[in-house]
N, C-alpha and C. Protein backbone atom coordinates (compact mmCIF):
# COMPACT_ATOMS: atom_id res chain seq x y z
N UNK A 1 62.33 98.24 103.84
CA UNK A 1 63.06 98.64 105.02
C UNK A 1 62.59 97.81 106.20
N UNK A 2 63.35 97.74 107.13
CA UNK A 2 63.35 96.66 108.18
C UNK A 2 62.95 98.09 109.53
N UNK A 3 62.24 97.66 110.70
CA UNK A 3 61.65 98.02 111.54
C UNK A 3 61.63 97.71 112.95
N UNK A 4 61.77 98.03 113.83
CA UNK A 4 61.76 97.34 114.98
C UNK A 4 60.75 97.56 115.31
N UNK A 5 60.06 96.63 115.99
CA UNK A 5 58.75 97.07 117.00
C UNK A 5 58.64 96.53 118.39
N UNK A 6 58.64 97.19 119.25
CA UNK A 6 58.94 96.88 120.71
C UNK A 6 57.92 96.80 121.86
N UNK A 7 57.59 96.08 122.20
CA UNK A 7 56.15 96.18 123.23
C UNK A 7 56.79 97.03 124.84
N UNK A 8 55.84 97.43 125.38
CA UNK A 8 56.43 97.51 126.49
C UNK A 8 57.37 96.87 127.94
N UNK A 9 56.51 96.01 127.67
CA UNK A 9 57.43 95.32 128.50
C UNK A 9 58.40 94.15 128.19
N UNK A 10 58.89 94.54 126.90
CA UNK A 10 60.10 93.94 126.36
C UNK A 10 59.93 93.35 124.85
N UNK A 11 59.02 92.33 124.74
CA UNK A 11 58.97 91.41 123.48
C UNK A 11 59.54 92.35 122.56
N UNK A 12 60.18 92.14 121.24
CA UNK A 12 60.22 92.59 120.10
C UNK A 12 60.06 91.82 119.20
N UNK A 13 60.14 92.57 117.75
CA UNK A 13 60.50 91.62 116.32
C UNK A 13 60.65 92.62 115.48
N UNK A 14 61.11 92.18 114.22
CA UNK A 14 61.26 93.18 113.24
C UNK A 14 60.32 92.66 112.65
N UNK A 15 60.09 93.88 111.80
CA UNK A 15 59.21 93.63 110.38
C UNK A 15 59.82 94.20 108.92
N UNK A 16 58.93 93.77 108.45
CA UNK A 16 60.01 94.07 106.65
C UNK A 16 58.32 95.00 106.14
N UNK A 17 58.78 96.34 105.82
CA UNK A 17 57.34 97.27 105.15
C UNK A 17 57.77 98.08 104.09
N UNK A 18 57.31 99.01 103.21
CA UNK A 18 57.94 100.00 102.91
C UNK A 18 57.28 101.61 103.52
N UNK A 19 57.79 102.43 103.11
CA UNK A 19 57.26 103.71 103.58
C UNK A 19 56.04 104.02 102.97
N UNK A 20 55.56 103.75 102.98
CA UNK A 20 54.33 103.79 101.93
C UNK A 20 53.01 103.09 102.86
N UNK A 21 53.33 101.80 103.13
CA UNK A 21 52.54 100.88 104.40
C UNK A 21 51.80 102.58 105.17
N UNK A 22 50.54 101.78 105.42
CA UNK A 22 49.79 102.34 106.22
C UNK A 22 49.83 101.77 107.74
N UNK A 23 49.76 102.59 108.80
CA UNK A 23 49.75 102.52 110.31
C UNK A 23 48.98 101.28 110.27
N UNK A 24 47.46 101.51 109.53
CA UNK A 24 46.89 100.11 110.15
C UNK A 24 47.13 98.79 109.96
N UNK A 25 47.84 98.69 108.83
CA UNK A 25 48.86 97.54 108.11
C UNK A 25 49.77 97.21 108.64
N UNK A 26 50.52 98.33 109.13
CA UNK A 26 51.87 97.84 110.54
C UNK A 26 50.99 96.91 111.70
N UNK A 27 49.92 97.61 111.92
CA UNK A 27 49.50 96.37 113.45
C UNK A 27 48.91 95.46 112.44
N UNK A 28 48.54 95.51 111.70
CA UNK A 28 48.56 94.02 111.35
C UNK A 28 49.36 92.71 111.38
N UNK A 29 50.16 93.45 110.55
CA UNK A 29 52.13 92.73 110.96
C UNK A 29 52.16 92.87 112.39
N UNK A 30 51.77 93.98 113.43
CA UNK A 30 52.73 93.37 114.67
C UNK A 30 51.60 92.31 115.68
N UNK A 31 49.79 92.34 115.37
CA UNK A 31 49.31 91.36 115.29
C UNK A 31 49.87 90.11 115.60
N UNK A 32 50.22 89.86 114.00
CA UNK A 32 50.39 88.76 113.46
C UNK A 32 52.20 87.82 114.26
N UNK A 33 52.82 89.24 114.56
CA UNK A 33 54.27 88.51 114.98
C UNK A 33 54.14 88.50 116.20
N UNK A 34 53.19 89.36 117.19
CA UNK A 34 53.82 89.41 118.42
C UNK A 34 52.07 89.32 119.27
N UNK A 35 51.22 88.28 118.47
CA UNK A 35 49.72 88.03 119.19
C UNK A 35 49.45 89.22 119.81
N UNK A 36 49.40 90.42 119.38
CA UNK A 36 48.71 91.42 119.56
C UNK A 36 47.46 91.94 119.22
N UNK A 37 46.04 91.82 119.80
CA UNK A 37 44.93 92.35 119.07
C UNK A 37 45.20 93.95 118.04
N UNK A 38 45.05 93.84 117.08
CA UNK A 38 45.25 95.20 116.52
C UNK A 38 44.22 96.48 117.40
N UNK A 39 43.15 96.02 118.01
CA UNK A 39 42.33 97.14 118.36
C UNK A 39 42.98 97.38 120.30
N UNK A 40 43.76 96.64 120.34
CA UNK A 40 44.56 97.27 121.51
C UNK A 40 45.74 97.86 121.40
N UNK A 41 45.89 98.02 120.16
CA UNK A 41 47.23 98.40 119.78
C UNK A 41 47.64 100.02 119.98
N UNK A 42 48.38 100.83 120.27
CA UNK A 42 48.62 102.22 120.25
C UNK A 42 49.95 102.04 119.74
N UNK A 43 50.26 102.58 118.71
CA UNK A 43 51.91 102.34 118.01
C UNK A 43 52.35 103.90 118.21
N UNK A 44 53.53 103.91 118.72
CA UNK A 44 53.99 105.20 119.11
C UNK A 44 55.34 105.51 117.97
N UNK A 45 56.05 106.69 117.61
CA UNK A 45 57.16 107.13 117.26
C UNK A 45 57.81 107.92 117.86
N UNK A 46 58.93 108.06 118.08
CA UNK A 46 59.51 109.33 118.94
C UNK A 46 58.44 110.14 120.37
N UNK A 47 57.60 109.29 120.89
CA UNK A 47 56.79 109.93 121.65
C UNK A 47 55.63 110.50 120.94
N UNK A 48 55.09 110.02 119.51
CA UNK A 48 54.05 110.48 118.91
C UNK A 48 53.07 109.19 118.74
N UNK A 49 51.63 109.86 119.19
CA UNK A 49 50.76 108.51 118.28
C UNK A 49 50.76 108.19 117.33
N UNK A 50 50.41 107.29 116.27
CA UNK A 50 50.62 107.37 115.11
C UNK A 50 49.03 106.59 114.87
N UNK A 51 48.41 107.36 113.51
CA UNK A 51 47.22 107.18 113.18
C UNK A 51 47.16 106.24 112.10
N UNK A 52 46.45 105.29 112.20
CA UNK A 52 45.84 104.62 111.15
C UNK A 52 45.72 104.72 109.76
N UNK A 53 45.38 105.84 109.73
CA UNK A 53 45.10 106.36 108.42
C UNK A 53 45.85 106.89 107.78
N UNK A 54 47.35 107.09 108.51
CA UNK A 54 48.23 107.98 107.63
C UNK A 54 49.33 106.86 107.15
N UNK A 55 50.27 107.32 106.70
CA UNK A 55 51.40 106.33 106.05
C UNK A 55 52.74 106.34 107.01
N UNK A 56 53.80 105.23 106.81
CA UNK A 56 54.87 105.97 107.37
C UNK A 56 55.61 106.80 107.38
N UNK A 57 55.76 107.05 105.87
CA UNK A 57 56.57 107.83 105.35
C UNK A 57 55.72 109.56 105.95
N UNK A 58 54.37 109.44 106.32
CA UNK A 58 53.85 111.17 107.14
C UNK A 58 54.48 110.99 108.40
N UNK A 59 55.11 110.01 108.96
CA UNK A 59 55.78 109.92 110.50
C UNK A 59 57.39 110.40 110.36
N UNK A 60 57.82 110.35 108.70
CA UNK A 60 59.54 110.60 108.30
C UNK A 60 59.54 109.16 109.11
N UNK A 61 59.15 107.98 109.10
CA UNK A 61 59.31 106.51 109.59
C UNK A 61 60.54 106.45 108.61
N UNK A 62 61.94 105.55 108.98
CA UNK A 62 62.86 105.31 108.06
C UNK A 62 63.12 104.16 108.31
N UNK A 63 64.10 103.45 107.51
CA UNK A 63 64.86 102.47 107.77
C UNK A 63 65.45 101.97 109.46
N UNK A 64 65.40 100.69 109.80
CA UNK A 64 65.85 100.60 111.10
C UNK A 64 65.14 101.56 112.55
N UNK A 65 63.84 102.28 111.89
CA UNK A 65 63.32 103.40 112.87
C UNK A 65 62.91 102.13 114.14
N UNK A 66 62.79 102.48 115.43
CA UNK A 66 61.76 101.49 116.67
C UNK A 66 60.62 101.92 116.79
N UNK A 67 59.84 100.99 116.79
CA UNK A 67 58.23 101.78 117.07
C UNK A 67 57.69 100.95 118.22
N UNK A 68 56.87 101.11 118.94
CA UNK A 68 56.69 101.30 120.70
C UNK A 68 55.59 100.82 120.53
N UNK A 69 54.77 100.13 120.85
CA UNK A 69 53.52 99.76 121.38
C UNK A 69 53.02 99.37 122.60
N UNK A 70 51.98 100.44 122.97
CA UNK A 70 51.36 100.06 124.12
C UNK A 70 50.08 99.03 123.78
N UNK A 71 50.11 98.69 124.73
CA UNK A 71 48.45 97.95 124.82
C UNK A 71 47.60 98.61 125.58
N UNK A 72 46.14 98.76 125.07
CA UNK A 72 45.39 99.28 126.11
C UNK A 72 44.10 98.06 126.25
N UNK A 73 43.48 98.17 127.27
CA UNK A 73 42.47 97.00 127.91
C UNK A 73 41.36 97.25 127.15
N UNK A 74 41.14 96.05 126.66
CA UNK A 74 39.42 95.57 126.40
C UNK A 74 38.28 96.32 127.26
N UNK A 75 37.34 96.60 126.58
CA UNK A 75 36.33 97.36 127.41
C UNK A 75 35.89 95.92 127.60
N UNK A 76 34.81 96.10 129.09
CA UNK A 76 34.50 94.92 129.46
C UNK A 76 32.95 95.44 129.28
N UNK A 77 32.54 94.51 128.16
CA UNK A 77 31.27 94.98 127.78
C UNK A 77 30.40 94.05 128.69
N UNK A 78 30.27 93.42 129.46
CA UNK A 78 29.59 92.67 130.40
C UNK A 78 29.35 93.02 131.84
N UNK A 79 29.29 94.09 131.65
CA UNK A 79 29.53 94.66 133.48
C UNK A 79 27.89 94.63 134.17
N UNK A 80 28.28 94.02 134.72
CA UNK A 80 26.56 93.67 135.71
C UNK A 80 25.88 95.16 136.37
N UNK A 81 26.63 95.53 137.01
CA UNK A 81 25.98 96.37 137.92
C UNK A 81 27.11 97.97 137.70
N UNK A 82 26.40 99.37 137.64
CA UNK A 82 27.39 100.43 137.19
C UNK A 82 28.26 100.35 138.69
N UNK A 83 29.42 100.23 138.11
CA UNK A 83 30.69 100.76 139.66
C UNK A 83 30.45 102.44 139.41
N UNK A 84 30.54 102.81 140.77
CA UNK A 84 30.86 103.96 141.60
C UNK A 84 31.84 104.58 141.15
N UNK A 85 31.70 105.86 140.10
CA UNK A 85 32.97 106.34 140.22
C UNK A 85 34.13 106.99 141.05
N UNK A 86 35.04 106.65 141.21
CA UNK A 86 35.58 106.88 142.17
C UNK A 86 36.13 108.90 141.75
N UNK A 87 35.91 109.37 143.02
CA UNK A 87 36.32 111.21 143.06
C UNK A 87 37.55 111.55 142.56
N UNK A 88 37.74 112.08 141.61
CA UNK A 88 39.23 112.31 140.91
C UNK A 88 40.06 112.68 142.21
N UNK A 89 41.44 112.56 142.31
CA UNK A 89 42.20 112.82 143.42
C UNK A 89 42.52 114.33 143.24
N UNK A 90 42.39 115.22 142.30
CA UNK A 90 42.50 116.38 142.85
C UNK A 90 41.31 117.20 143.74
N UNK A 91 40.28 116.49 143.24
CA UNK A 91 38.58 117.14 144.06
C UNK A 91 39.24 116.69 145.40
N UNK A 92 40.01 115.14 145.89
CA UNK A 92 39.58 114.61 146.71
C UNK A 92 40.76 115.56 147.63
N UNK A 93 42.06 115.75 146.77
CA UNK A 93 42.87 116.49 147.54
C UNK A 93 42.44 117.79 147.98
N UNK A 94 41.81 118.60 146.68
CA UNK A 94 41.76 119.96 147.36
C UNK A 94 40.28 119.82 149.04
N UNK A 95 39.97 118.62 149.40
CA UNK A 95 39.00 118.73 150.80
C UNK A 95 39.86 118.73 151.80
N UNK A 96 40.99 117.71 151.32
CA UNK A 96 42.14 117.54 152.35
C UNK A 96 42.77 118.34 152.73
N UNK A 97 43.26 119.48 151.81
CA UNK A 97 44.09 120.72 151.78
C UNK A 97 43.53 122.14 152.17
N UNK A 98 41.60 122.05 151.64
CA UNK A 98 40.70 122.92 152.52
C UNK A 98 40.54 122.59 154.29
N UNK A 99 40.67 121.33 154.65
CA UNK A 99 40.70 121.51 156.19
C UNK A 99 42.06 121.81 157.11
N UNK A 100 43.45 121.87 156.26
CA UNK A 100 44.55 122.37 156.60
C UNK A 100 45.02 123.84 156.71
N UNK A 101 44.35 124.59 155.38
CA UNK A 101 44.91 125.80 154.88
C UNK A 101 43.09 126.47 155.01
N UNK A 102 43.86 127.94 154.95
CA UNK A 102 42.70 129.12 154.44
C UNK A 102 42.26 128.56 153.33
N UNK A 103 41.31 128.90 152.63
CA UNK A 103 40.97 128.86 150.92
C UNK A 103 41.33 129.23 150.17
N UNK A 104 42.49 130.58 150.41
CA UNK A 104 43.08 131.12 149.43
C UNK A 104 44.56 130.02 148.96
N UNK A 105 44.72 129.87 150.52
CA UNK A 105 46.07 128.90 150.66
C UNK A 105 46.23 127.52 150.10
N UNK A 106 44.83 127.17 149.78
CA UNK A 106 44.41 125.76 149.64
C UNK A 106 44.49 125.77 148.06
N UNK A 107 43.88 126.81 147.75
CA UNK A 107 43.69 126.82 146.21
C UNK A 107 45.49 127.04 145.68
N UNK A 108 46.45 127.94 146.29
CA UNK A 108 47.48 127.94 146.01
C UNK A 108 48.39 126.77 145.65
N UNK A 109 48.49 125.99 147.37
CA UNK A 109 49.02 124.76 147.26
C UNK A 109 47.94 123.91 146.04
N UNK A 110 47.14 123.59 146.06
CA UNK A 110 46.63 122.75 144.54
C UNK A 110 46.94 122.69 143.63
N UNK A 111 47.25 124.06 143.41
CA UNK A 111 47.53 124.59 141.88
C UNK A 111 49.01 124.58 141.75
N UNK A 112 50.19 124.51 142.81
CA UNK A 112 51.46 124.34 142.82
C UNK A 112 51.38 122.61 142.90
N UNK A 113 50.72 122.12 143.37
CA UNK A 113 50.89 120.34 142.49
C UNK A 113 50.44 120.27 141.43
N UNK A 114 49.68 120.43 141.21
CA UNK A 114 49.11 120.03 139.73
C UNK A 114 50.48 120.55 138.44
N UNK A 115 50.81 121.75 138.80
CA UNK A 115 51.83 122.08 138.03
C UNK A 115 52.62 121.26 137.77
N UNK A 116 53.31 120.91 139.28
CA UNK A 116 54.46 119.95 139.53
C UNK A 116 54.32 118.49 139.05
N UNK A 117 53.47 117.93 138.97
CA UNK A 117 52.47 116.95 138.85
C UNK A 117 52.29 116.77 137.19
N UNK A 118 52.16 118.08 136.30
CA UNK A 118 51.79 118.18 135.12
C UNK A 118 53.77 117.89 134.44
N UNK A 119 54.17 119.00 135.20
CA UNK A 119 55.87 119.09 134.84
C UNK A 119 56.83 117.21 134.95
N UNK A 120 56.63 116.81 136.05
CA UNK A 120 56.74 115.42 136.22
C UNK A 120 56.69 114.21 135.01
N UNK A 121 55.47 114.67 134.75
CA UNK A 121 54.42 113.78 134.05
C UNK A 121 55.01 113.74 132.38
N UNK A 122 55.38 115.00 131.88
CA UNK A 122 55.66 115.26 130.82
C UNK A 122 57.53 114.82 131.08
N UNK A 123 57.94 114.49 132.05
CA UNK A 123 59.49 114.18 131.87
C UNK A 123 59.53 113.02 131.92
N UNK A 124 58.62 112.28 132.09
CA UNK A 124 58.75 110.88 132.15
C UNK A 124 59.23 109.94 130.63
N UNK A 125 59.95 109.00 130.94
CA UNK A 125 60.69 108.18 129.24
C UNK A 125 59.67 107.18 129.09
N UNK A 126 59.61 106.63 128.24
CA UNK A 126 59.00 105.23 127.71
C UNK A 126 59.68 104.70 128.75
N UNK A 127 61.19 104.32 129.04
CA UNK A 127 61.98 103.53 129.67
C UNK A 127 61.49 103.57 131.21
N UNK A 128 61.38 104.55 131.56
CA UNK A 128 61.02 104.49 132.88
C UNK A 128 58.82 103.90 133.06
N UNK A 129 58.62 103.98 132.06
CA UNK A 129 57.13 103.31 132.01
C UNK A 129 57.05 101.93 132.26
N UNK A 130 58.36 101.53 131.01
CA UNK A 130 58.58 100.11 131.12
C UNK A 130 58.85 99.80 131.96
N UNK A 131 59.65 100.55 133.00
CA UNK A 131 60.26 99.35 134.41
C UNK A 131 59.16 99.69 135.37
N UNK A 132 58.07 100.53 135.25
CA UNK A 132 56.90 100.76 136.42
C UNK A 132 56.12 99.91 136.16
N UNK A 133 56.05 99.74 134.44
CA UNK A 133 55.21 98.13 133.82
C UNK A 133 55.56 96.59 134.77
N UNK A 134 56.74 96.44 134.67
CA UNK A 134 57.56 95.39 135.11
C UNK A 134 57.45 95.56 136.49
N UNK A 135 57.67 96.19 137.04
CA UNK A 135 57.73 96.50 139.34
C UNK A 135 55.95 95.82 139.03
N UNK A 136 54.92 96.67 138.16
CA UNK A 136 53.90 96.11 138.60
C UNK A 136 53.03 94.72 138.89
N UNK A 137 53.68 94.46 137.46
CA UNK A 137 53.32 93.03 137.14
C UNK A 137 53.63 92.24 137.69
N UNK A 138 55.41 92.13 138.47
CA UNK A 138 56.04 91.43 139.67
C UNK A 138 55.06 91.45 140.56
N UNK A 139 54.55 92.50 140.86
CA UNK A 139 53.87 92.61 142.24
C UNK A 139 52.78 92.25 142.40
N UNK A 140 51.74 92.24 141.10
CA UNK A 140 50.59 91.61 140.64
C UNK A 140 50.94 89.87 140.78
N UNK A 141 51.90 89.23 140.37
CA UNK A 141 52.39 88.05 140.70
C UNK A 141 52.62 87.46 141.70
N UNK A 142 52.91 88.29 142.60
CA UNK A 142 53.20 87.96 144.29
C UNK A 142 51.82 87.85 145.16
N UNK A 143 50.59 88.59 144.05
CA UNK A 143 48.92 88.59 144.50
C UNK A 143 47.85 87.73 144.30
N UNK A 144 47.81 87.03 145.28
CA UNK A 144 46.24 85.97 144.72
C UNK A 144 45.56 87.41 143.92
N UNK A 145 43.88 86.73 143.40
CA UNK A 145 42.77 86.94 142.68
C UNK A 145 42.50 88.87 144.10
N UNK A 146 42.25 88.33 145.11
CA UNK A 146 41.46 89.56 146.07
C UNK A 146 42.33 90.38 146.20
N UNK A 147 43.85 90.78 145.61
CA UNK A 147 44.82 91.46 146.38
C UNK A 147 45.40 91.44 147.43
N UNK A 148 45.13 89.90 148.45
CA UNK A 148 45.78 89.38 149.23
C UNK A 148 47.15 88.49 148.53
N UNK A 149 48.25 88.82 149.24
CA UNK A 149 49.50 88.14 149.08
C UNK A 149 49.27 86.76 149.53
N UNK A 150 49.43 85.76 148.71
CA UNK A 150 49.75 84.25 148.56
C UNK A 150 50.53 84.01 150.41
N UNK A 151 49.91 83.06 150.67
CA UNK A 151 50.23 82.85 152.34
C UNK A 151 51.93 81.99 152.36
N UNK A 152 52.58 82.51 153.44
CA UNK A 152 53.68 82.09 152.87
C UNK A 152 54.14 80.61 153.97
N UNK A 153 54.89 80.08 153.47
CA UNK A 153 55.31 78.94 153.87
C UNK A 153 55.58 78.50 155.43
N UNK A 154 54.86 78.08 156.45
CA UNK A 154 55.03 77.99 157.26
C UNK A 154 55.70 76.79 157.72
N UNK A 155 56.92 77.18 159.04
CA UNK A 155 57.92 76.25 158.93
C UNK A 155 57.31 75.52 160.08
N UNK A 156 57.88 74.09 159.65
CA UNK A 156 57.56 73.48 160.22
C UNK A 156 58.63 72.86 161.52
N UNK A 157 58.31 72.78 162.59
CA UNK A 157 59.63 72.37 163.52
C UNK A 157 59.21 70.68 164.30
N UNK A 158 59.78 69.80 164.07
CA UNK A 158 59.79 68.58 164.23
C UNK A 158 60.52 68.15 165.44
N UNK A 159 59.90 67.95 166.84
CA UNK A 159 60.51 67.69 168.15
C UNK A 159 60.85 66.22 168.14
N UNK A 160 62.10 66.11 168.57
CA UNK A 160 62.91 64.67 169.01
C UNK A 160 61.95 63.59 169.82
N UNK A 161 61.51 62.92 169.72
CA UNK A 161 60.94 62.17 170.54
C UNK A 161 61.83 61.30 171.29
C-alpha cells in the first residue's frame, strides 16, 4: 500500500509499506526520502502519536492513509552556562491579575483563561499549525542572527550639479 507522508510545512512523498511495517521503519523511509533525522521525527495519524513499537496496521493505517510529521529540535548538548528559566506565564499572569483584582477575583479570572486557553488549544488543526509554521519562518527570514530586522535600503538622492 502506498502512503502519504507530509511534513509540516509542506514537503511530501509517498512511500510503498505494508501494514505490518513497524512505526520505526516508516521514519526510516521518511528519513531516507525527505532528509529527516529519524530521532526528530514525531509521525502523527488522525491527530494521534504513533509509537515505534507498534505496527500500522494497530493505527487501522490503510491504503492511501496521510501521515504528518513534526520535527522536534535537537537537544543542544553543549550549553556553556545553565539559562534562567524563564516564569511560566500563568505564575507570571496570575501577579499581574493579583495587583488588579481581589484574590478571590484574581484566582477566578485565571482559571476562566486557562480554560479558554485549554478549549482554544484543543480546536486548533494541523492546518492552521502549518500556516503559524510558515508566518514564522517568513518572519524569522526578515531577521538577522540578534532579532534585529536586516537594515533596509536607504535611498539615495543625487543633486544636479
Amino acid at each position: 500500500m502506498f502512503l502519504t507522508v507530509k511534513l509540516l510545512l509542506g514537503r511530501r512523498c509517498s512511500v510503498k509499506v505494508s501494514g505490518q511495517e513497524s512505526i520505526a521503519t516508516l521514519k526510516k523511509l521518511v528519513s531516507e526520502r525527505l532528509q529527516v533525522p529519524e530521532e526528530q521525527q514525531h509521525l502523527l495519524f488522525r491527530g494521534q502519536l504513533l509509537a515505534d513499537d507498534k505496527r500500522l496496521s494497530d493505527y487501522c493505517i490503510g491504503p492511501n492513509a496521510s501521515i504528518n510529521v513534526i520535527m522536534r529540535p535537537l537537544k543542544n548538548m553543549a550549553l556553556k552556562e545553565p539559562q534562567p528559566q524563564p516564569q511560566p506565564l500563568w505564575h507570571q499572569l496570575d501577579r499581574v491579575l493579583a495587583k488588579h483584582f481581589k484574590p478571590q477575583d484574581a484566582k477566578a479570572v485565571l482559571q476562566l483563561l486557562r480554560q479558554e486557553h485549554k478549549d482554544r488549544l484543543q480546536r486548533i488543526s494541523l492546518e492552521d499549525l502549518e500556516q503559524l509554521a510558515q508566518y514564522l519562518l517568513a518572519e524569522e527570514q526578515c531577521t538577522g542572527p540578534a532579532g534585529e530586522r536586516e537594515p533596509e535600503a536607504a535611498a539615495v538622492v543625487v543633486a544636479d550639479q
